[in-house]
C-alpha atoms as a PDB file:
ATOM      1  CA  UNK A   1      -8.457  14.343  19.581  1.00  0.00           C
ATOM      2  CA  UNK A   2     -11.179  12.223  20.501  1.00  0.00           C
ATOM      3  CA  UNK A   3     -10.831   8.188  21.343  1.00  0.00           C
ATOM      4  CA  UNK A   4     -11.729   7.365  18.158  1.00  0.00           C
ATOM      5  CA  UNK A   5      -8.841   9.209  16.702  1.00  0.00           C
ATOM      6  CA  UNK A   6      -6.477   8.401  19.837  1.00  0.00           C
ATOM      7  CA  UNK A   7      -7.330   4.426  19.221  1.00  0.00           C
ATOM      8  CA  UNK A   8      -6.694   4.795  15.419  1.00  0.00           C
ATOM      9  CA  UNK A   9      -3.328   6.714  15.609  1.00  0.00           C
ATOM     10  CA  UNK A  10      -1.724   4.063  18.645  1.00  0.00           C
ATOM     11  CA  UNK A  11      -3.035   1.325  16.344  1.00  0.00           C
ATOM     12  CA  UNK A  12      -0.983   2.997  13.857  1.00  0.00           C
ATOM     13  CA  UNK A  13       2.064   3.053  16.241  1.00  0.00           C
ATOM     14  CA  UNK A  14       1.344  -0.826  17.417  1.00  0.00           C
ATOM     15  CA  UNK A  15       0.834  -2.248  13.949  1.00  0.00           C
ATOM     16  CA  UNK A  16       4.823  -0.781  12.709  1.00  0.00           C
ATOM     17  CA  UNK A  17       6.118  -1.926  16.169  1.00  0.00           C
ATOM     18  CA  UNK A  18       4.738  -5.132  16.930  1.00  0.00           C
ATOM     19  CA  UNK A  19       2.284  -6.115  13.643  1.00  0.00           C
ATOM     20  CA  UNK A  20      -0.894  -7.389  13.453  1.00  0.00           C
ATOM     21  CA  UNK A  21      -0.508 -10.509  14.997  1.00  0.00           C
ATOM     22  CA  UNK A  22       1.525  -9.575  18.196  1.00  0.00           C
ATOM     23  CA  UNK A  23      -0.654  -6.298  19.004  1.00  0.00           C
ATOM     24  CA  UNK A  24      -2.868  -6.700  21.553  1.00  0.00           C
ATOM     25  CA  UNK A  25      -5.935  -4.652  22.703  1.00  0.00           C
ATOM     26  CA  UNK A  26      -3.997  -3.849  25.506  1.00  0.00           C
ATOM     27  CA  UNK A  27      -1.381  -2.435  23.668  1.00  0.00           C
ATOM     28  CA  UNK A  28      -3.460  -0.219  22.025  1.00  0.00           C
ATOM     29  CA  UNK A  29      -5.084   1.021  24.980  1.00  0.00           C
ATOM     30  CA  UNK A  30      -1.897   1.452  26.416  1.00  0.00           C
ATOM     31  CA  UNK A  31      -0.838   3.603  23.165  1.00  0.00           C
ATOM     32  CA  UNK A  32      -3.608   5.298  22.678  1.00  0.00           C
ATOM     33  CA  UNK A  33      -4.302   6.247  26.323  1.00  0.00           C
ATOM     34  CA  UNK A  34      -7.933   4.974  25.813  1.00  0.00           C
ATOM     35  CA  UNK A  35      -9.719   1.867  27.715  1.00  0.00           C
ATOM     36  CA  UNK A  36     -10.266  -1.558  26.222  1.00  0.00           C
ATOM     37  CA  UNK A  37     -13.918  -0.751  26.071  1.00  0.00           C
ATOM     38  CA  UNK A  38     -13.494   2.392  23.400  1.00  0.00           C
ATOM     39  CA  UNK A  39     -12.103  -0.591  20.988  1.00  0.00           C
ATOM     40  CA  UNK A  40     -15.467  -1.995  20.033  1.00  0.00           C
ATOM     41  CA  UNK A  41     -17.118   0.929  20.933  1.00  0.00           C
ATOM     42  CA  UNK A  42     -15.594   2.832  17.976  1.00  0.00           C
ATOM     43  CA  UNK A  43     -14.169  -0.031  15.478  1.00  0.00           C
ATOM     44  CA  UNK A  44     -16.341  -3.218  16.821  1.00  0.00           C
ATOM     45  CA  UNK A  45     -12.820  -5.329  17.490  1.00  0.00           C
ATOM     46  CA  UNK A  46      -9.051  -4.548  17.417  1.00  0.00           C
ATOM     47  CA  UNK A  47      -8.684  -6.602  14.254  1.00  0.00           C
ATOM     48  CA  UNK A  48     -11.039  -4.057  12.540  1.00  0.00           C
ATOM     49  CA  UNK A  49      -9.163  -1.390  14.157  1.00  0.00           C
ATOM     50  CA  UNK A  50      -5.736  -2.585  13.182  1.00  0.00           C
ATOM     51  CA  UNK A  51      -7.490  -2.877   9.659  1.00  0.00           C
ATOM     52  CA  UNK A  52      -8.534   0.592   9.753  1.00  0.00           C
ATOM     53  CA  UNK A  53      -4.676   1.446  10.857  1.00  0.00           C
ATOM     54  CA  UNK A  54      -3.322  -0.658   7.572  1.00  0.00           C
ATOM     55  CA  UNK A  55      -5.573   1.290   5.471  1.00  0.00           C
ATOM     56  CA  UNK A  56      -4.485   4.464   6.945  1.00  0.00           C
ATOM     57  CA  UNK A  57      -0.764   3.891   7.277  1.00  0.00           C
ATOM     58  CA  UNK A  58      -0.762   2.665   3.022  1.00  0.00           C
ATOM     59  CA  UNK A  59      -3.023   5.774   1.948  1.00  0.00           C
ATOM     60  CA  UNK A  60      -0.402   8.175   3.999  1.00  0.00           C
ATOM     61  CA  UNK A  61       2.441   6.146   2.075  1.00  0.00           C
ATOM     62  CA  UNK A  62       0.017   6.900  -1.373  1.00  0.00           C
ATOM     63  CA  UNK A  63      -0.308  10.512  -0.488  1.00  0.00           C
ATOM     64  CA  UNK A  64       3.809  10.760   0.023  1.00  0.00           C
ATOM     65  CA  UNK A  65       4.040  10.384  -3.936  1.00  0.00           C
ATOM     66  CA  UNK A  66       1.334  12.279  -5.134  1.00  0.00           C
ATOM     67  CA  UNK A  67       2.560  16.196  -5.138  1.00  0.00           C
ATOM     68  CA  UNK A  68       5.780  15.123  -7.008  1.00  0.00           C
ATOM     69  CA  UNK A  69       3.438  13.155  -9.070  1.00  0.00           C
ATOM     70  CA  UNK A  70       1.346  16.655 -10.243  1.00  0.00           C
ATOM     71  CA  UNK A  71       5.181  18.487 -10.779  1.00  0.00           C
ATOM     72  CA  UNK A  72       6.245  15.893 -12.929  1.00  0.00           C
ATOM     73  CA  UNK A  73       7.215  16.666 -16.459  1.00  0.00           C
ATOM     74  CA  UNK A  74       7.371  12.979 -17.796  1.00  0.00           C
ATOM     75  CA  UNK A  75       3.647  12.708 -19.434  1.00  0.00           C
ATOM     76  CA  UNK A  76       1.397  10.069 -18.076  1.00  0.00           C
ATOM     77  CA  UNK A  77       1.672   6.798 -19.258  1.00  0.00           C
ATOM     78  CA  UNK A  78       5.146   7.093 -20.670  1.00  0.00           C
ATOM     79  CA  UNK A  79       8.438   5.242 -19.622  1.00  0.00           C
ATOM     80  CA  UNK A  80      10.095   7.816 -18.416  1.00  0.00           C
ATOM     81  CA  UNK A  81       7.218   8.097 -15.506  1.00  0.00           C
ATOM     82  CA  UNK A  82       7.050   4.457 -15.470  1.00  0.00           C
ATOM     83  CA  UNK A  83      10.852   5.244 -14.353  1.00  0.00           C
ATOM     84  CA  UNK A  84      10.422   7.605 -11.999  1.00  0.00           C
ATOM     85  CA  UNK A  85       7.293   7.174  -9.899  1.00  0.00           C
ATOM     86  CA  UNK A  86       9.139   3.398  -9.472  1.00  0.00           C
ATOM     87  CA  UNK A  87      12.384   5.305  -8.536  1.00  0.00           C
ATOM     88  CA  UNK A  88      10.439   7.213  -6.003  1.00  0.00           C
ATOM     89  CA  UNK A  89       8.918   4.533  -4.657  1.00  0.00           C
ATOM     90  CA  UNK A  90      11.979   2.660  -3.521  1.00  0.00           C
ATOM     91  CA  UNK A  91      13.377   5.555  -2.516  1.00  0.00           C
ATOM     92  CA  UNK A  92      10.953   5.468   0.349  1.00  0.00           C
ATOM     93  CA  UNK A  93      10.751   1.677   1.060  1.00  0.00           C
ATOM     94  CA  UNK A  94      13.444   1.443   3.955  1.00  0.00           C
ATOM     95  CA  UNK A  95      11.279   4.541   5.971  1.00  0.00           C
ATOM     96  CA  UNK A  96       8.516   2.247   5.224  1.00  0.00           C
ATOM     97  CA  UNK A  97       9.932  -1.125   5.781  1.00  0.00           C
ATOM     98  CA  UNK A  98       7.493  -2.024   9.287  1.00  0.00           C
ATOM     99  CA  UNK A  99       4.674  -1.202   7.029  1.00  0.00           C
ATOM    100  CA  UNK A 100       5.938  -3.522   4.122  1.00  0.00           C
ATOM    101  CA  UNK A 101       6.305  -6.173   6.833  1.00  0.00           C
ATOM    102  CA  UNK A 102       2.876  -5.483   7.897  1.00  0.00           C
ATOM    103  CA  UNK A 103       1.196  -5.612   4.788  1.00  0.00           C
ATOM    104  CA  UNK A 104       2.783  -9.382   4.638  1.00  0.00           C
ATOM    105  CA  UNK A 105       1.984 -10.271   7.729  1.00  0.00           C
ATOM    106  CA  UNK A 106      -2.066  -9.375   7.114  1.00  0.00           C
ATOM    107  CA  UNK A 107      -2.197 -10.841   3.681  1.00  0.00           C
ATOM    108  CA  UNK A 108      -1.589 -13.877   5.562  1.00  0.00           C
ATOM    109  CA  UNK A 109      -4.287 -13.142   8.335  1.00  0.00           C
ATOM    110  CA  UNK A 110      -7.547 -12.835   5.739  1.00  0.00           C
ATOM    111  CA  UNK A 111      -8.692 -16.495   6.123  1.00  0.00           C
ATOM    112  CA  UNK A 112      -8.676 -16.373  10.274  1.00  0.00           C
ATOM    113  CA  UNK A 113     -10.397 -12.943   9.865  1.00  0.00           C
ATOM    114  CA  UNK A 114     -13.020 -12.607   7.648  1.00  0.00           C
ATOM    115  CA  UNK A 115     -13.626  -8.949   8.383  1.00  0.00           C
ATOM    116  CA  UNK A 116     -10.029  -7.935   7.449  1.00  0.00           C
ATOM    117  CA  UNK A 117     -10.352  -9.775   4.503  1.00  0.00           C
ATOM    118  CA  UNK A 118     -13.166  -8.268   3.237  1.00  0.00           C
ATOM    119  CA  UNK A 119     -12.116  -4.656   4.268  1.00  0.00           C
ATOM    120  CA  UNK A 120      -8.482  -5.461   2.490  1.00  0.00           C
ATOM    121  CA  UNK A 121     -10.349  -6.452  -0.787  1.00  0.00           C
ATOM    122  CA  UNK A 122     -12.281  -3.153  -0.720  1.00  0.00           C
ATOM    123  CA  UNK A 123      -8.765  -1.673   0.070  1.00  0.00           C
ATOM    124  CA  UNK A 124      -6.823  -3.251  -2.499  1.00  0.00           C
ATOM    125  CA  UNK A 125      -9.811  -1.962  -5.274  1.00  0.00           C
ATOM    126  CA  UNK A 126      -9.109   1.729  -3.702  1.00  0.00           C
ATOM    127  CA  UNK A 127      -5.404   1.021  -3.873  1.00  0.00           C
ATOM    128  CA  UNK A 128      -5.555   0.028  -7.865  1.00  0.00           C
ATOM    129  CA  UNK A 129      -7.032   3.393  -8.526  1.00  0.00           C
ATOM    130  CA  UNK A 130      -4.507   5.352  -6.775  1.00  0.00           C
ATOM    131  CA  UNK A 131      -1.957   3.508  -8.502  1.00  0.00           C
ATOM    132  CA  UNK A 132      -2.922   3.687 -11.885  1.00  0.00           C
ATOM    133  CA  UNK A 133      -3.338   7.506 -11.043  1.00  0.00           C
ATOM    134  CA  UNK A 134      -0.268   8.027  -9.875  1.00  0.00           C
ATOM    135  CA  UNK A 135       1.671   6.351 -12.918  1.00  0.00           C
ATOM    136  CA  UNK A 136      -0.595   7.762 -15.971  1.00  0.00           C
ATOM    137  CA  UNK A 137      -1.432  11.097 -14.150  1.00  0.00           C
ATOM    138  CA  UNK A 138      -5.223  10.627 -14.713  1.00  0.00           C
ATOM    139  CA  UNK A 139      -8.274  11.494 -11.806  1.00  0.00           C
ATOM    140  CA  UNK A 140      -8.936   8.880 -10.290  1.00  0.00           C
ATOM    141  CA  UNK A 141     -12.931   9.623 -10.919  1.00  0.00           C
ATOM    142  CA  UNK A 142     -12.177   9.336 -14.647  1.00  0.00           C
ATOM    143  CA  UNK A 143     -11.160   5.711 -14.157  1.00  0.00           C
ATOM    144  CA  UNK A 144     -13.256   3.003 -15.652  1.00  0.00           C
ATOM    145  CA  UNK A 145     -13.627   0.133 -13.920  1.00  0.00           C
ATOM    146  CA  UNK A 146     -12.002  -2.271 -16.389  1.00  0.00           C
ATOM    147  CA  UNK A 147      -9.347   0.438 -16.147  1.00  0.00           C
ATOM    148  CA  UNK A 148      -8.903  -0.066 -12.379  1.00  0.00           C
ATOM    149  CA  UNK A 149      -9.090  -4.094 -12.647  1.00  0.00           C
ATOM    150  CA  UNK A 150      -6.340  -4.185 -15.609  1.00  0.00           C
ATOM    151  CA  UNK A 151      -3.936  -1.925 -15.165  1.00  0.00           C
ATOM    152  CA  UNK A 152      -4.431  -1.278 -11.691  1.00  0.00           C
ATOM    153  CA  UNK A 153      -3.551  -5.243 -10.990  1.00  0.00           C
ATOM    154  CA  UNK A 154      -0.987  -4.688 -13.126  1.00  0.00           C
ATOM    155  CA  UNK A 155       1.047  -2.129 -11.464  1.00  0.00           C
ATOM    156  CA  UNK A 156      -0.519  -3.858  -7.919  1.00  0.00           C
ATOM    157  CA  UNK A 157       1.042  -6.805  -8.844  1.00  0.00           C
ATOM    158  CA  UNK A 158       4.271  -5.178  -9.534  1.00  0.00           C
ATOM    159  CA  UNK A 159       4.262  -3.230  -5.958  1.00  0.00           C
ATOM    160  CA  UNK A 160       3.757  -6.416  -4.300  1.00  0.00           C
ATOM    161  CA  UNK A 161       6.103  -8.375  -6.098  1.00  0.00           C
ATOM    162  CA  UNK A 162       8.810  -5.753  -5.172  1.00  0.00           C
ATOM    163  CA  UNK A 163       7.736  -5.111  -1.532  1.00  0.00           C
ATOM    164  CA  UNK A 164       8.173  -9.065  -1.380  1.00  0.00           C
ATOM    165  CA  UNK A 165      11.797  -8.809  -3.185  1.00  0.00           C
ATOM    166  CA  UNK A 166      12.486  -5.806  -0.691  1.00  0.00           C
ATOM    167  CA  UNK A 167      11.996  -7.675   2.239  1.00  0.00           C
ATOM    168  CA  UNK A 168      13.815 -10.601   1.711  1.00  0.00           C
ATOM    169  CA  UNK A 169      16.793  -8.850   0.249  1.00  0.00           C
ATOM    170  CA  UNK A 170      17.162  -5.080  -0.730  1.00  0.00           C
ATOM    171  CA  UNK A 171      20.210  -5.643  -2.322  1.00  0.00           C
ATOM    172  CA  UNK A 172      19.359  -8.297  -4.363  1.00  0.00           C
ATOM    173  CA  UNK A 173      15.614  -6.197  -5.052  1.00  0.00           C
ATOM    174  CA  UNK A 174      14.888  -4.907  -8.649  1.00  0.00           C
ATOM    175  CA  UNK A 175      15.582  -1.460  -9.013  1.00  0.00           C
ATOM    176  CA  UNK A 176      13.796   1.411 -10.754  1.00  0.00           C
ATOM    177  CA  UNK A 177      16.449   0.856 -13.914  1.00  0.00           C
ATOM    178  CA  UNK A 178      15.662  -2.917 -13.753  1.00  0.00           C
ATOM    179  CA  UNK A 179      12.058  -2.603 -14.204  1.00  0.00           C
ATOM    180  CA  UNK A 180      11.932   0.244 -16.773  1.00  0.00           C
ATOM    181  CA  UNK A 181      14.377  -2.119 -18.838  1.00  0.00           C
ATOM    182  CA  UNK A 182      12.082  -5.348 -18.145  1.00  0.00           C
ATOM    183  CA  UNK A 183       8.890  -3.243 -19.004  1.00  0.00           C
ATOM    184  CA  UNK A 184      10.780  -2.083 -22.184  1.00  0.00           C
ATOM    185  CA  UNK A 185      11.700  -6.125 -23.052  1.00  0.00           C
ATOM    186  CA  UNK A 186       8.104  -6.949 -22.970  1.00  0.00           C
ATOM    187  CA  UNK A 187       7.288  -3.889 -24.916  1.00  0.00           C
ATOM    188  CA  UNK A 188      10.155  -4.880 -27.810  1.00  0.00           C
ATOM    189  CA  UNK A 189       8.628  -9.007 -27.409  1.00  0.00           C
ATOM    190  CA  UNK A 190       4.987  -7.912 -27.762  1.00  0.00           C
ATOM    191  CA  UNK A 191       6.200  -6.007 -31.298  1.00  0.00           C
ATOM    192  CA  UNK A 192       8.132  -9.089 -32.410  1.00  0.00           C
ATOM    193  CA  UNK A 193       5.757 -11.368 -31.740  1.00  0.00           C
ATOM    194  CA  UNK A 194       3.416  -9.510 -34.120  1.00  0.00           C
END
């Protein structure tokens, strides 16, 4: 590995251990094995590195879900998937629980740095997609864009709302059963409202 790739995977260490906020360059360097000068070298600053690390570290967690996601039997769209991509999910959030801290920790960072902000809005566009792929089973490259805004906010909204439930008390979180039976309750009130 080169420094680019030795800076990226200690940022990557740093932002689970410490977060955003309480990494330092030097810690990187330190992680990586690198010098402070291969920071903006490579990435410009360590906030755009750390950014790059995020983006990484969520697109690994993304990637976790996606060969059970081609096996499954439950067809795309459906409840039942609804049900069990959810079920998977949460499955996984205590392994993932530094980067569910991180992810709060940087949504809270955008307005003191610009750049992170506007590489997390390009991230969170990416991040619909792969979301809406994973829970209707379509390409992502067949996805319109009013496609992506919709339903990919939708089930956005949803991850975020749960990673926020998750962290302030797992046992008190929805679970997979809980949401399948809310989603099914808007369902049946959408009907009766008709």
């Amino acid at each position: 590995m080169g420094h680019r790739e030795d800076l990226l995977e200690g940022a990557k260490r740093c932002l689970l251990e410490k977060g955003f906020v309480r990494t330092t360059a030097r810690d990187i360097v330190k992680e990586s094995g690198t010098n402070l000068a291969s920071i903006g070298y490579h990435y410009g600053s360590k906030d755009a590195l750390l950014t790059q690390a995020f983006v990484e570290l969520i697109q690994e967690w993304g990637e976790k879900f996606a060969p059970a996601s081609a096996r499954e039997v439950e067809p795309g769209g459906s409840v039942e998937r609804f049900h069990s991509v959810w079920a998977r999910m949460l499955e996984s959030f205590e392994d993932f629980r530094p980067l569910w801290a991180a992810s709060m920790e940087i949504a809270t960072q955008g307005d003191r740095v610009p750049e992170l902000r506007d590489l997390m809005a390009k991230a969170q566009i990416e991040g619909r997609s792969g979301l809406v792929a994973m829970f209707t089973g379509r390409d992502e490259e067949t996805l319109d864009d009013a496609t992506v805004k919709s339903l990919g906010g939708f089930y956005q909204a949803l991850l975020n709302g749960l990673m926020v439930q998750w962290l302030f008390d797992p046992a008190s979180a929805s679970t997979a059963d809980e949401l399948t039976d809310g989603l099914r309750r808007v369902i049946d009130g959408a009907r009766e409202a008709k």
